[in-house]
Each structure stands twice: as C-alpha cells, then as structure tokens.
Protein backbone atom coordinates (compact mmCIF):
# COMPACT_ATOMS: atom_id res chain seq x y z
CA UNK A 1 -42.18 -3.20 49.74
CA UNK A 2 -38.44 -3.90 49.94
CA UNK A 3 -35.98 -0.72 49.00
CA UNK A 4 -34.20 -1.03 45.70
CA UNK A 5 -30.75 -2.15 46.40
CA UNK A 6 -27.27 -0.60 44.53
CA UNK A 7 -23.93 -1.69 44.00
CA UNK A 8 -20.87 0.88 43.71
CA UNK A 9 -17.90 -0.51 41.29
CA UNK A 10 -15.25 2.45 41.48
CA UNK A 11 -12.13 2.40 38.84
CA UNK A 12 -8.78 3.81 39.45
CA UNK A 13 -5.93 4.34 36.26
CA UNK A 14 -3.62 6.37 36.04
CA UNK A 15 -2.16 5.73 32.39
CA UNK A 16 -5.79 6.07 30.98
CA UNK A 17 -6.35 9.87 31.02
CA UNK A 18 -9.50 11.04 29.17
CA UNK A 19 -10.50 7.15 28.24
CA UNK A 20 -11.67 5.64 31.70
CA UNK A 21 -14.76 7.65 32.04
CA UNK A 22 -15.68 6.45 28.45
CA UNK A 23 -14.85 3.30 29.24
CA UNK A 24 -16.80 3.07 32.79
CA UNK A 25 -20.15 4.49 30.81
CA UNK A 26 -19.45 1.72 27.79
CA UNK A 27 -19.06 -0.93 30.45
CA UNK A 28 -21.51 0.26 33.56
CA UNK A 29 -25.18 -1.52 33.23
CA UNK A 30 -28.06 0.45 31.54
CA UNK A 31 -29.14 3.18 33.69
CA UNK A 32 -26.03 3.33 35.83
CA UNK A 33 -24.82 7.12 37.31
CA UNK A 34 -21.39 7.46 36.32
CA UNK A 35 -19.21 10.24 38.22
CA UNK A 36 -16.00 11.11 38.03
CA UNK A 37 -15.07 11.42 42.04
CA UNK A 38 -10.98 12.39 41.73
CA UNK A 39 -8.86 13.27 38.67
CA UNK A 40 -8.10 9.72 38.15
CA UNK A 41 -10.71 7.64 39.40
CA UNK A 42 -14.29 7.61 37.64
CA UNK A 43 -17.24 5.24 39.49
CA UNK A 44 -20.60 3.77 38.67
CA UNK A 45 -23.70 3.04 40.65
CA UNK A 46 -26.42 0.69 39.41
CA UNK A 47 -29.59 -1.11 40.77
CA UNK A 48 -29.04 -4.66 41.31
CA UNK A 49 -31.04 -7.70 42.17
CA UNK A 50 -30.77 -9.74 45.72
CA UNK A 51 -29.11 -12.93 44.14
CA UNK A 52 -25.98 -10.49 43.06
CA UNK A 53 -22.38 -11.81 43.09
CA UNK A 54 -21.14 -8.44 43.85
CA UNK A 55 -17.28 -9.29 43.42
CA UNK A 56 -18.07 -11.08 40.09
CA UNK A 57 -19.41 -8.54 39.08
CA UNK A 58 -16.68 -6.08 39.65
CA UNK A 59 -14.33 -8.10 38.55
CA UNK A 60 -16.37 -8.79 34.94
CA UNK A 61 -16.43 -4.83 34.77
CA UNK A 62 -13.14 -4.50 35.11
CA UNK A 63 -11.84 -6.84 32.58
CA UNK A 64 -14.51 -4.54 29.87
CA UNK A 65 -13.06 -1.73 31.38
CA UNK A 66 -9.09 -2.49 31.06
CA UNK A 67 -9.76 -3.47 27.52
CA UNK A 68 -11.86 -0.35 26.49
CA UNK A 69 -9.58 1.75 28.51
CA UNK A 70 -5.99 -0.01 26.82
CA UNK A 71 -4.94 0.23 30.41
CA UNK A 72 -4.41 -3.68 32.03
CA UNK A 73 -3.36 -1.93 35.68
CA UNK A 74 -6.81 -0.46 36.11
CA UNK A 75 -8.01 -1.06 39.93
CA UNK A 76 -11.03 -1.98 41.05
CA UNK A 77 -13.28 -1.73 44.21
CA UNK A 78 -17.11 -2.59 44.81
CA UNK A 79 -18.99 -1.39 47.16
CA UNK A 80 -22.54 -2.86 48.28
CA UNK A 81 -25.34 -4.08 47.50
CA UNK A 82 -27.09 -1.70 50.04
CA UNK A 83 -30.38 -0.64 50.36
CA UNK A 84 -32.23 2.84 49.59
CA UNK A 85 -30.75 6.13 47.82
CA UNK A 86 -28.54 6.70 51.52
CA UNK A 87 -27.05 3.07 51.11
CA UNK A 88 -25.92 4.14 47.30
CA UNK A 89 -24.01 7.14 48.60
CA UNK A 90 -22.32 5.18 50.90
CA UNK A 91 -21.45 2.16 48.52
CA UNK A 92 -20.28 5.13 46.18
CA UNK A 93 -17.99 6.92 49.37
CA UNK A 94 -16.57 3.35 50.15
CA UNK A 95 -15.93 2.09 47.06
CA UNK A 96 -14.19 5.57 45.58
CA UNK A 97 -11.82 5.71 48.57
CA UNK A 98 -11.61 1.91 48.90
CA UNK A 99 -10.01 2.12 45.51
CA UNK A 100 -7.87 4.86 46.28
CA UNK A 101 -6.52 2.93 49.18
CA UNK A 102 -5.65 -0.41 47.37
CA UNK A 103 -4.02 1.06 44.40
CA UNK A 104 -1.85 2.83 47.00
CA UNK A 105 -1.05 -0.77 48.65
CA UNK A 106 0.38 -1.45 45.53
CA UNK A 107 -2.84 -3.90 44.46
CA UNK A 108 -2.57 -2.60 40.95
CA UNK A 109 -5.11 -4.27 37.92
CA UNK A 110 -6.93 -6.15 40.95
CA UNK A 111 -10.61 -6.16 42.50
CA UNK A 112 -11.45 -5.46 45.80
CA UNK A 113 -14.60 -5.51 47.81
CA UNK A 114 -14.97 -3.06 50.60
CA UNK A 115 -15.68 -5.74 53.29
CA UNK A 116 -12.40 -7.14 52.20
CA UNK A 117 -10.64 -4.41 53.79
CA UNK A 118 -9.75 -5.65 57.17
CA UNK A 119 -9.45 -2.75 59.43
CA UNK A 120 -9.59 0.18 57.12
CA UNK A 121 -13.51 -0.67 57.04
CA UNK A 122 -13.88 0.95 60.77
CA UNK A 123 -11.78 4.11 59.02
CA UNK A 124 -13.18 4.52 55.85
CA UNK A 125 -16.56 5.20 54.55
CA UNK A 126 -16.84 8.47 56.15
CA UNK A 127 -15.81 12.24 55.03
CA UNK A 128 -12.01 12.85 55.15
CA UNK A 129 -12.44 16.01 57.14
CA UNK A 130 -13.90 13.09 59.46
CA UNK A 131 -11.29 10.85 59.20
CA UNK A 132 -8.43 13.65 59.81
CA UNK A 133 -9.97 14.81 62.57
CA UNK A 134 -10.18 11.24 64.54
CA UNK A 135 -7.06 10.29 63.49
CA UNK A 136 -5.75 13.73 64.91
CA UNK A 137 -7.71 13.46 68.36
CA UNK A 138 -6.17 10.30 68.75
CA UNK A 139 -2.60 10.73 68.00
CA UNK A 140 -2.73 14.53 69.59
CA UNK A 141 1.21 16.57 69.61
CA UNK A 142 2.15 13.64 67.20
CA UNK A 143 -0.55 14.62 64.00
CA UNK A 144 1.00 18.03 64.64
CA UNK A 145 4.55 17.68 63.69
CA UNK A 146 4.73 14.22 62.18
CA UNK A 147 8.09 15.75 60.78
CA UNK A 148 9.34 16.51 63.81
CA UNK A 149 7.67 13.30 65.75
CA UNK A 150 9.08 10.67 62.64
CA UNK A 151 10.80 8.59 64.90
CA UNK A 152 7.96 7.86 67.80
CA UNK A 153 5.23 7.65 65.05
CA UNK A 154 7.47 4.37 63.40
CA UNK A 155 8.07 3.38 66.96
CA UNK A 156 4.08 3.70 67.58
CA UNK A 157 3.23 2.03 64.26
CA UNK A 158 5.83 -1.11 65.03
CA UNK A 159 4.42 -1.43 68.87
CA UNK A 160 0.44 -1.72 67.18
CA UNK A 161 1.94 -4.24 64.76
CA UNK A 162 4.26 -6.12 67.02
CA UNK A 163 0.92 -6.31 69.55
CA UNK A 164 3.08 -4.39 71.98
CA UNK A 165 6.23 -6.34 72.55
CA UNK A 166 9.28 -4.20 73.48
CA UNK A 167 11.45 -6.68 72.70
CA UNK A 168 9.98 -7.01 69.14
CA UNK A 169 10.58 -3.34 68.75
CA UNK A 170 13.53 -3.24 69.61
CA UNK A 171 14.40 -5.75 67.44
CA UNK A 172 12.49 -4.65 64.61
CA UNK A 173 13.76 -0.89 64.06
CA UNK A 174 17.59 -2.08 65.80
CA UNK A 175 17.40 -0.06 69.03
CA UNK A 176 17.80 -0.89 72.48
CA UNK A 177 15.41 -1.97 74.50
CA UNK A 178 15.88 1.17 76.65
CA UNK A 179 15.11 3.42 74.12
CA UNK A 180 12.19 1.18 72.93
CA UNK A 181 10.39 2.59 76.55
CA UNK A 182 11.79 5.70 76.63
CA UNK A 183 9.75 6.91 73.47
CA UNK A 184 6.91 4.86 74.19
CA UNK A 185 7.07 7.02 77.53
CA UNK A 186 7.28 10.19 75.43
CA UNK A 187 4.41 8.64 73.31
CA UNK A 188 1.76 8.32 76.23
CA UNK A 189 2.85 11.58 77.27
CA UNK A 190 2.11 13.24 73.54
CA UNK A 191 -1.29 11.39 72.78
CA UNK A 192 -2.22 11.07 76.70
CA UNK A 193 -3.33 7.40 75.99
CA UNK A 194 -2.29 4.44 78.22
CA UNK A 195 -0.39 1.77 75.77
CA UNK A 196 -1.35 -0.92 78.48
CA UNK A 197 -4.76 -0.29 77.95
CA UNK A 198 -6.16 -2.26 74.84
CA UNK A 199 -9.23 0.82 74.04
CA UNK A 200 -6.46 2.90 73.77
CA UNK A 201 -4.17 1.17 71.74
CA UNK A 202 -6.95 0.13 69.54
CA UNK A 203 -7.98 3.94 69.19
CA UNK A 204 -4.05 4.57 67.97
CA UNK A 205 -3.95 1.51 65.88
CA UNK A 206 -7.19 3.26 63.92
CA UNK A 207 -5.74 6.77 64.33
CA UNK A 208 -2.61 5.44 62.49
CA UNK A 209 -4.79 3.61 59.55
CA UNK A 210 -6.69 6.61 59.28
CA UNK A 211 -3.33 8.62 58.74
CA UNK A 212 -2.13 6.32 56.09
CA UNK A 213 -5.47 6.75 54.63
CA UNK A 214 -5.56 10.22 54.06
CA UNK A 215 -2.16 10.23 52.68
CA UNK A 216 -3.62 7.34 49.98
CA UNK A 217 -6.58 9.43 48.91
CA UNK A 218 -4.61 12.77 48.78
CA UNK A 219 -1.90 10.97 46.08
C-alpha cells in the first residue's frame, strides 16, 4: 500500500498583516493544516494525488490568495509532493524557508518550486542552527568577524562566482591583480581550505549560500 503523498504551498506578505492566514485557510484544499511558521509567512499542507501539477497548483493558490488577502505581491513557494507524514515536514521546512529566500531575491508576487532553487536546494531544507553551523565550519575566522573580514568575504564571494579567475576579480571589484592573491592568500589561511581544490571551493561556495540564507530567513 503506497504512503499518502503531501504538497507544502508556503505564502509570504508583508502588507497583509492579520488577513493572509485567513486567506491561506479560505484558499488551502479541505482538510489542509494551516500554520503560521514566521510573523509574516503562513503555509498549508494537503494530501494530494500522483497525477499533481504541483507548480499549478501553487500558482492557482496564490492568485485566491492575493485576491482574498488585497495584497498582489504575495510570494509563493511549493514544496513536494513527498511521501509519508516525514516527507510533509520536510515539504513544509522547504517550502517556508524557500519562500523566505525568494522574496528576499526580490521575486516578489511570484511562485516558486523548491527544486527550482538551483543551489540553495543542497543548503536549505534543514534546521538553521544546521545551516549556521556548516556555513560557519566552512568559512572558519571569516563567520566570526564578517565586519571585520568585509572585504575578503566580497573577494571570496566574486572568486566562487567568477569560477576562480584572478583576473576577473580583479576586474570585477577594481583592484590589482596583486591584491586579488594577496587576500585570497589571507583567505586559505582564515578558512584553511585550498582554493585550487574544487571540494573545497565547492564547500565555500555552499558555506557562502548558506550565509546569505540565514540572513534571508532572519529579515
């Protein structure tokens, strides 16, 4: 006998105040658990059958829900369909930070599924405390003074995004080339990680998506 399967659909608005949980209950399927999981964000979980379009139907909740909720910016992320009552908690932990993520990117009144994510999939969908503390192993000295470290954390993020060119780097935050491998230098020396090595720069490039994560679902 196959396990019943569930679909997350988490909304995010910030202009709606006391009207988005409303709405989300109004809108959510009979049945459906609604929870509020942060001060702006309310989501619903609801059993689905296998031939579900699960971005459909996000998207056809959040239309119901922008219009109950007067609120056209509301922001939308889906989660699932997964299997048994541990693959609903985890649609529900993806979706609710999924959403918190995108309507930080600026995707505001849009609809997101989880697997859409690119590489914040391989960050999120675990416990924050988790997430900080990964992100934090891997960027060592530099997650402990980010104030203080401002400078080689942009240089870090533009080597991961520039797929480690030192002359894009350079060009890209308008410094010498020189001082392009001096910080890196200092870099490797703070997080003990070899930037040659692509398991290590991989483990940053997460580390620094994990980072920008928290700072999305602490907003």
């Amino acid at each position: 006998m196959s396990e019943t399967r569930y679909l997350a659909v988490a909304f995010a608005s910030r202009s709606a105040n006391g009207h988005l949980r409303p709405a989300v209950t109004e809108a959510a399927p009979e049945g459906a658990k609604v929870v509020r999981t942060r001060s702006d964000v309310v989501a619903a979980v609801f059993e689905v059958d296998e031939e579900v379009d699960a971005r459909s139907e996000g998207e056809r909740l959040r239309w119901i829900v922008a219009e109950e909720a007067d609120d056209p910016e509301v922001t939308v992320a889906v989660s699932g369909p997964k299997r048994g009552s541990t693959g609903a908690h985890l649609a529900l932990l993806q979706a609710e930070q999924a959403v918190a993520v995108e309507r930080g990117n600026g995707r505001k009144g849009k609809t997101t599924h989880f697997e859409d994510l690119g590489s914040y999939r391989f960050v999120l969908g675990q416990p924050e405390s988790d997430i900080e503390a990964q992100s934090e192993g891997a960027l060592g000295a530099l997650a402990e003074d980010e104030e203080r470290y401002a400078d080689l954390i942009s240089t870090l993020e533009a080597f991961i995004r520039l797929h480690g060119s030192v002359n894009a780097v350079a060009r890209d935050l308008f410094l010498h080339r020189n001082t392009v491998r001096q910080r890196l230098r200092r870099i490797a020396q703070l997080t003990k990680a070899d930037l040659t090595d692509a398991n290590d720069r991989l483990a940053l490039h997460l580390a620094l998506l994990g980072r920008d994560a928290l700072r999305h679902l602490s907003a």
